[in-house]
N, C-alpha and C. Protein backbone atom coordinates (compact mmCIF):
# COMPACT_ATOMS: atom_id res chain seq x y z
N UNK A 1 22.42 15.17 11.47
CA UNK A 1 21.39 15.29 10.47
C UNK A 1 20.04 15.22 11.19
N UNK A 2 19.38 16.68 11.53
CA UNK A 2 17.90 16.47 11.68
C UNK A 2 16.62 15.11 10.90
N UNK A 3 17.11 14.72 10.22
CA UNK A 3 15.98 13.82 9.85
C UNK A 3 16.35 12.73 10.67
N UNK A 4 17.72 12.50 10.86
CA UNK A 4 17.89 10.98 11.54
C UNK A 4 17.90 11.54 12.93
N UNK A 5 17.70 12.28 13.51
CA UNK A 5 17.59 12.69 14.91
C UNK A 5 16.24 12.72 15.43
N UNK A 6 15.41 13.18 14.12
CA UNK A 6 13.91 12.95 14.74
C UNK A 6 13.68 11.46 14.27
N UNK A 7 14.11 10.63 13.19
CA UNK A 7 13.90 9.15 13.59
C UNK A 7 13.85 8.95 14.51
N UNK A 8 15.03 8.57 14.91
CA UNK A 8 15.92 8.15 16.57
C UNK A 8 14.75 8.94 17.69
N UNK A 9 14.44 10.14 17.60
CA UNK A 9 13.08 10.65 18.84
C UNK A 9 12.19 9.60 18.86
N UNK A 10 11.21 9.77 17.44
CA UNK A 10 9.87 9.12 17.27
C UNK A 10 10.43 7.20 17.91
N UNK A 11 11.39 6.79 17.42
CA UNK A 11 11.50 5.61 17.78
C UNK A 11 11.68 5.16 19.21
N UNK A 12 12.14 6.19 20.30
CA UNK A 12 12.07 6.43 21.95
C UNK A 12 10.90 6.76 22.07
N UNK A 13 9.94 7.39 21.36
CA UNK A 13 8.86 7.96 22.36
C UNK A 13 7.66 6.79 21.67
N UNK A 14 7.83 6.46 20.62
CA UNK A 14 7.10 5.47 20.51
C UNK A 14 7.41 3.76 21.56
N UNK A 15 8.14 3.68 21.88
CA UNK A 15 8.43 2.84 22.42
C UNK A 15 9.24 1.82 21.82
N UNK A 16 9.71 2.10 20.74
CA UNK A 16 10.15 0.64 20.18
C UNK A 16 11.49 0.41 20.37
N UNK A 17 12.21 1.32 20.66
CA UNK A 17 13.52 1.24 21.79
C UNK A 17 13.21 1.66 22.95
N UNK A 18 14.15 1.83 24.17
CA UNK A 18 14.05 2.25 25.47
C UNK A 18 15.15 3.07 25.39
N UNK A 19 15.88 3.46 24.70
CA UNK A 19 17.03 4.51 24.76
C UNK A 19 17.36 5.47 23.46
N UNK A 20 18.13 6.29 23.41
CA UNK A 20 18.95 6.83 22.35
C UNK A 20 19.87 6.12 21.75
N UNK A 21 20.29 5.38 22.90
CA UNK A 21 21.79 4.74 22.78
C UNK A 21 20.85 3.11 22.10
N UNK A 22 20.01 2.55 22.31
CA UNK A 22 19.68 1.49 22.14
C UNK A 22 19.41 1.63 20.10
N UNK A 23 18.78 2.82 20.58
CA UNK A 23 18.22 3.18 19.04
C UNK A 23 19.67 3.04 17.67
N UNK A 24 20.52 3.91 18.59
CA UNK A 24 21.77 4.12 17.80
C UNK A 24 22.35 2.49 17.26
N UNK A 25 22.09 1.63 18.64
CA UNK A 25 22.58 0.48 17.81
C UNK A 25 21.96 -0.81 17.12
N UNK A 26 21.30 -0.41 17.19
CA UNK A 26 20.14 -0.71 16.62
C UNK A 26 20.21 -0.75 15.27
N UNK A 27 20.07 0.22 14.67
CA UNK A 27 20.64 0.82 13.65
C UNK A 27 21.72 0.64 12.80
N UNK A 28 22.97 0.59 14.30
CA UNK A 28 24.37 0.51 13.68
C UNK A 28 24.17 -1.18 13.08
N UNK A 29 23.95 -1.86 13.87
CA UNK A 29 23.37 -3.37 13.64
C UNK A 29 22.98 -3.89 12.38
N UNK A 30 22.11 -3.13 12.06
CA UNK A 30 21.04 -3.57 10.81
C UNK A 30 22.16 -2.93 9.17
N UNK A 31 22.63 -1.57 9.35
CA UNK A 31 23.50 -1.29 8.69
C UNK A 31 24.67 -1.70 8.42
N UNK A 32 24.84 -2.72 9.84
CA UNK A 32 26.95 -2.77 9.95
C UNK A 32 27.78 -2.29 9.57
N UNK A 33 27.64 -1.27 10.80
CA UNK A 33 28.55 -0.54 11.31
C UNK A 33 28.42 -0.07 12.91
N UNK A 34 29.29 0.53 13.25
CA UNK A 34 29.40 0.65 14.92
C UNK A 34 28.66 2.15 15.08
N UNK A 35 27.96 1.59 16.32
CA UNK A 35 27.12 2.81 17.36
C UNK A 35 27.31 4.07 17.25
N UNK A 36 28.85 4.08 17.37
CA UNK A 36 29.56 5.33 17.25
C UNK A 36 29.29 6.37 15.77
N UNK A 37 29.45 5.37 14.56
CA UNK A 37 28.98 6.23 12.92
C UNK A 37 27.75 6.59 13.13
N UNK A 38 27.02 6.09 13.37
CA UNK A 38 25.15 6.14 13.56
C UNK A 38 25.05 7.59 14.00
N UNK A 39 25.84 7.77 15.31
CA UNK A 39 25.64 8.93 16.37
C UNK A 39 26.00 9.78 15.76
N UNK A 40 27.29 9.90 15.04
CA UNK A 40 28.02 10.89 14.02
C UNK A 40 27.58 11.52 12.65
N UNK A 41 26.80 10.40 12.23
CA UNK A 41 25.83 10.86 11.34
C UNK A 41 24.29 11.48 12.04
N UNK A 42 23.98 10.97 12.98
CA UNK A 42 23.18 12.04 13.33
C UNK A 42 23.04 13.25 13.65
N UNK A 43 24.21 13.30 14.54
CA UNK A 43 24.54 14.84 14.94
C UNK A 43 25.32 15.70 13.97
N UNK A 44 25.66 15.20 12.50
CA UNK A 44 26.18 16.11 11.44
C UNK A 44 27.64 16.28 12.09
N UNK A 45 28.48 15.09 12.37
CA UNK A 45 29.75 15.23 12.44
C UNK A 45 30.75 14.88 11.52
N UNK A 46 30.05 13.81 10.85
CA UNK A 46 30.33 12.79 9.91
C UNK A 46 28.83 12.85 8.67
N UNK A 47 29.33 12.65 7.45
CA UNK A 47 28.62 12.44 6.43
C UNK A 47 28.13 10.96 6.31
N UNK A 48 27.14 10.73 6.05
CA UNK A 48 26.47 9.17 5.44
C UNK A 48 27.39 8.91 4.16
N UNK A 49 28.41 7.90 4.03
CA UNK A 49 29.23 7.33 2.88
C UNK A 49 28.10 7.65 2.15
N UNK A 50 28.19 7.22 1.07
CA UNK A 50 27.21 6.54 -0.54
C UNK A 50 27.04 5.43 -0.44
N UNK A 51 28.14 4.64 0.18
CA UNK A 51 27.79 3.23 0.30
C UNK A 51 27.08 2.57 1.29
N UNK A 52 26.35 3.52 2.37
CA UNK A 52 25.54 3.44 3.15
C UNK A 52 24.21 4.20 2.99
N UNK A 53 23.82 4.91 2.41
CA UNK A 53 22.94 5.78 2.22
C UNK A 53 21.43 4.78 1.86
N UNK A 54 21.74 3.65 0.92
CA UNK A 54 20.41 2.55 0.96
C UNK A 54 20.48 1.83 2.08
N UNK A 55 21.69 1.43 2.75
CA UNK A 55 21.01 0.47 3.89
C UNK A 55 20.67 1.48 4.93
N UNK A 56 21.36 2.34 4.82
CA UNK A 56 20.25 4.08 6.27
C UNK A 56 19.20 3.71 6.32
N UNK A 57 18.69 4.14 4.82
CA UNK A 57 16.91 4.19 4.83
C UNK A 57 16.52 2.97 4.66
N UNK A 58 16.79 1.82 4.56
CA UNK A 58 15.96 0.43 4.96
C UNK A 58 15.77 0.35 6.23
N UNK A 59 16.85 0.92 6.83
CA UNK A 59 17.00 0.30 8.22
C UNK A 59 15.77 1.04 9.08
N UNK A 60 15.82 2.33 8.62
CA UNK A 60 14.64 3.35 9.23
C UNK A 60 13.28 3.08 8.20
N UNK A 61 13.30 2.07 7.60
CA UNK A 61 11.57 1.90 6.79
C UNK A 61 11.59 3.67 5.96
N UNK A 62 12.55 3.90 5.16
CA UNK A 62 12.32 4.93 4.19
C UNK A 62 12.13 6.01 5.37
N UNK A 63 12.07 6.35 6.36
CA UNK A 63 11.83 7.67 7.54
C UNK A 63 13.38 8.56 6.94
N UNK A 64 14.56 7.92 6.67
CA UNK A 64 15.33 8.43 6.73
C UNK A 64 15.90 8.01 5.23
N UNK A 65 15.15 9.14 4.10
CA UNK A 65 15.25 8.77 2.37
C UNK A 65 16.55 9.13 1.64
N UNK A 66 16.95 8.28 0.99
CA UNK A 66 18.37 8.48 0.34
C UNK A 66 18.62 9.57 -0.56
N UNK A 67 17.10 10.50 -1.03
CA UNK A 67 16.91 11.75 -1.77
C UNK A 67 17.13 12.68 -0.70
N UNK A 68 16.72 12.59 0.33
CA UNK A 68 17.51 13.97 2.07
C UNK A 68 18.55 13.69 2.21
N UNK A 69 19.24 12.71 2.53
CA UNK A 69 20.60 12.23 3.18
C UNK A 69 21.59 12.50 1.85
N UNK A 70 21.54 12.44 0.57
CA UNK A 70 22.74 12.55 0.21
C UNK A 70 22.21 12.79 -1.53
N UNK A 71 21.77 14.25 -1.39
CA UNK A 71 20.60 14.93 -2.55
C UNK A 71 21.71 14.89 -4.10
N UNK A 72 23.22 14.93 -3.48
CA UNK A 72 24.14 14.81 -4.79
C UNK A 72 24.33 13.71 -5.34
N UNK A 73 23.70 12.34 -5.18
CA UNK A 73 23.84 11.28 -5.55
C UNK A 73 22.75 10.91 -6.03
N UNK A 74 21.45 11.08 -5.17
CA UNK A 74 20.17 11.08 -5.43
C UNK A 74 19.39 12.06 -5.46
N UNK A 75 19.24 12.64 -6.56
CA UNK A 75 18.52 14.27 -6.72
C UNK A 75 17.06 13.84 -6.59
N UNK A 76 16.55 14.79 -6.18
CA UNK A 76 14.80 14.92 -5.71
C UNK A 76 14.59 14.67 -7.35
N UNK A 77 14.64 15.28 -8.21
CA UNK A 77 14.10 14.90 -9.61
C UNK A 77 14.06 13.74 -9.99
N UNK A 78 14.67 12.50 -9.13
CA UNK A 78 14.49 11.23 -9.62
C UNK A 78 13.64 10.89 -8.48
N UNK A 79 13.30 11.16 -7.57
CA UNK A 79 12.01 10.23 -6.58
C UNK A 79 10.89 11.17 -7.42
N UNK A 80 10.85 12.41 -7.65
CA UNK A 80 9.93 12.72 -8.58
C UNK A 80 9.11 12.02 -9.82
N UNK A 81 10.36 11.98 -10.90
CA UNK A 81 10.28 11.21 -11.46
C UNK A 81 9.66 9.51 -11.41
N UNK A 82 10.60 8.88 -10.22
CA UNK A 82 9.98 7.50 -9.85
C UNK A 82 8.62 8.17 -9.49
N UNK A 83 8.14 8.73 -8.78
CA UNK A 83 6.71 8.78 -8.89
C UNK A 83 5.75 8.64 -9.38
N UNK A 84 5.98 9.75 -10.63
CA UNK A 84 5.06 9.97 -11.42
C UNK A 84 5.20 8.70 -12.72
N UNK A 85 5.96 8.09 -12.70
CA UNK A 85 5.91 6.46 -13.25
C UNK A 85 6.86 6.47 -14.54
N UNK A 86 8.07 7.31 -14.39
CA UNK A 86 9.08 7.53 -15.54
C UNK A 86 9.97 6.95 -15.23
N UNK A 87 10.88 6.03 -16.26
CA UNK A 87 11.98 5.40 -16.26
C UNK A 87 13.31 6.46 -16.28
């Protein structure tokens, strides 16, 4: 998944990891789950469960939004919606 791949960049070149691999677990960490899902979901080998899709984007501070990662569960018409201040 391009969005979690340019996370994982910006977070190496910013400095706040020192690796790919650091980033990945990093990640896997905060989510719990192993290094290995992280990587798989990045590179579009593996799908983000549903039951991971909110702790993804906590873990990435919303960079990586549960309306991109998994649009059949969370349709853009509801971050829309939350926007514009509708229940």
């Amino acid at each position: 998944m391009q969005l979690l791949q340019n996370f994982i960049t910006a977070q190496v070149a910013d400095g706040a990891v020192a690796s790919r691999m650091d980033c990945y677990q990093k990640l896997a960490d905060q989510i719990g789950v192993c290094e290995s899902r992280v990587r798989q979901w990045a590179y579009g080998t593996k799908p983000v469960p549903a039951h991971q899709v909110i702790p993804l984007e906590r873990a990435t501070d919303g960079a990586v939004s549960r309306f991109e990662v998994r649009p059949d569960i969370y349709p853009i018409e509801d971050l829309v919606q939350a926007i514009r201040g509708g229940a």
